[in-house]
Protein backbone atom coordinates (compact mmCIF):
# COMPACT_ATOMS: atom_id res chain seq x y z
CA UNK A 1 67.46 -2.55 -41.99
CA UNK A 2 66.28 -1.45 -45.47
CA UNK A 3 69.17 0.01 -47.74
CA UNK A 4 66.75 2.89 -49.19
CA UNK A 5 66.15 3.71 -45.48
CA UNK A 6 69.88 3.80 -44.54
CA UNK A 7 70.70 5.68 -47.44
CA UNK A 8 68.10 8.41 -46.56
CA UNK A 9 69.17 8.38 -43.07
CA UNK A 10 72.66 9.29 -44.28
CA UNK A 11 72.00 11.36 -46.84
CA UNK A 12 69.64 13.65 -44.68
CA UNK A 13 70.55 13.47 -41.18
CA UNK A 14 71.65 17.17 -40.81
CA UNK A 15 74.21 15.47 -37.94
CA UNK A 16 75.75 13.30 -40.32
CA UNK A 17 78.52 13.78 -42.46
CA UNK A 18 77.41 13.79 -46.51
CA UNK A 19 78.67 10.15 -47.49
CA UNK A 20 78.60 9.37 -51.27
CA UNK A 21 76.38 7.32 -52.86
CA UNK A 22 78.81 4.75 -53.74
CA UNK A 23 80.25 4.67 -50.37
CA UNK A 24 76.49 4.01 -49.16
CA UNK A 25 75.36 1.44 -51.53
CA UNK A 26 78.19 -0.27 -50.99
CA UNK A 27 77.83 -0.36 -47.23
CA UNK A 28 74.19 -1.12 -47.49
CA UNK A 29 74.87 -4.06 -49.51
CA UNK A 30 77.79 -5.41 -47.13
CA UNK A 31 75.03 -5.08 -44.39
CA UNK A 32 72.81 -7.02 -46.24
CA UNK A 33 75.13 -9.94 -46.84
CA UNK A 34 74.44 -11.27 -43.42
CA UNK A 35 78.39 -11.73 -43.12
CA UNK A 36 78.25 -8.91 -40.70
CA UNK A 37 75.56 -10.86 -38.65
CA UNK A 38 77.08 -13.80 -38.00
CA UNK A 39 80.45 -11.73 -36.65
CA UNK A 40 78.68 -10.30 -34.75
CA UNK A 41 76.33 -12.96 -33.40
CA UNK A 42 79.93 -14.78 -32.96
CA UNK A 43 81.27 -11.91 -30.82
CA UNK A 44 78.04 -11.72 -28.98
CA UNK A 45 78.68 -15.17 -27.55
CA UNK A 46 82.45 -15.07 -27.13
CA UNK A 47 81.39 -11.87 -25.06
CA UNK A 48 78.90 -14.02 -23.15
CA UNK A 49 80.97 -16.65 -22.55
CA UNK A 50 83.33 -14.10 -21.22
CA UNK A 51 80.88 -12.54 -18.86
CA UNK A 52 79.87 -15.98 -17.61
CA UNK A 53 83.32 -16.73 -16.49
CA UNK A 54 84.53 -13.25 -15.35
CA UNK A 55 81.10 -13.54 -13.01
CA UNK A 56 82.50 -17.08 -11.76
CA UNK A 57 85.74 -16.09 -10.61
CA UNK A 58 84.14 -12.87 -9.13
CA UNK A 59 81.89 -15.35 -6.83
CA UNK A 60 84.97 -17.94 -6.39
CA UNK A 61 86.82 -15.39 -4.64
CA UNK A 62 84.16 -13.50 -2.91
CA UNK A 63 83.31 -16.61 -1.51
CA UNK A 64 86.87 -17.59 -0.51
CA UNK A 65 86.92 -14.04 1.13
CA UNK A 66 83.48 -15.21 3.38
CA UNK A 67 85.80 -18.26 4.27
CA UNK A 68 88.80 -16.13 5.37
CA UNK A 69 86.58 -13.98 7.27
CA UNK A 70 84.31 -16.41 9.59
């Protein structure tokens, strides 16, 4: 995202709280470090990984429950 478009978005959004410039620029440039990106990219697969295995031990015991049942 473009700093001079997150800065206007900020500064004009009529829902947004008035931020100062400072504060902006110096989120903009953090943002634009790509030190963010890679967090989160790196929480995006811890997340995944999470998923995957939260899924497989759903199905383990689902399918355990089938076996109890028949």
């Amino acid at each position: 995202m473009p700093a001079e478009w997150f800065c206007c978005y900020f500064s004009f959004s009529k829902y947004q709280q008035r931020l100062s410039y400072d504060l902006l620029s110096s989120l903009a440039r953090v943002l634009l470090d790509g030190t963010v990106f890679e967090i989160i990219s790196s929480l995006r697969e811890v997340q995944q990984l999470e998923e995957r295995n939260l899924s497989n031990q759903r199905m383990k015991l689902v399918n355990e429950h089938k076996c109890k049942m028949a």
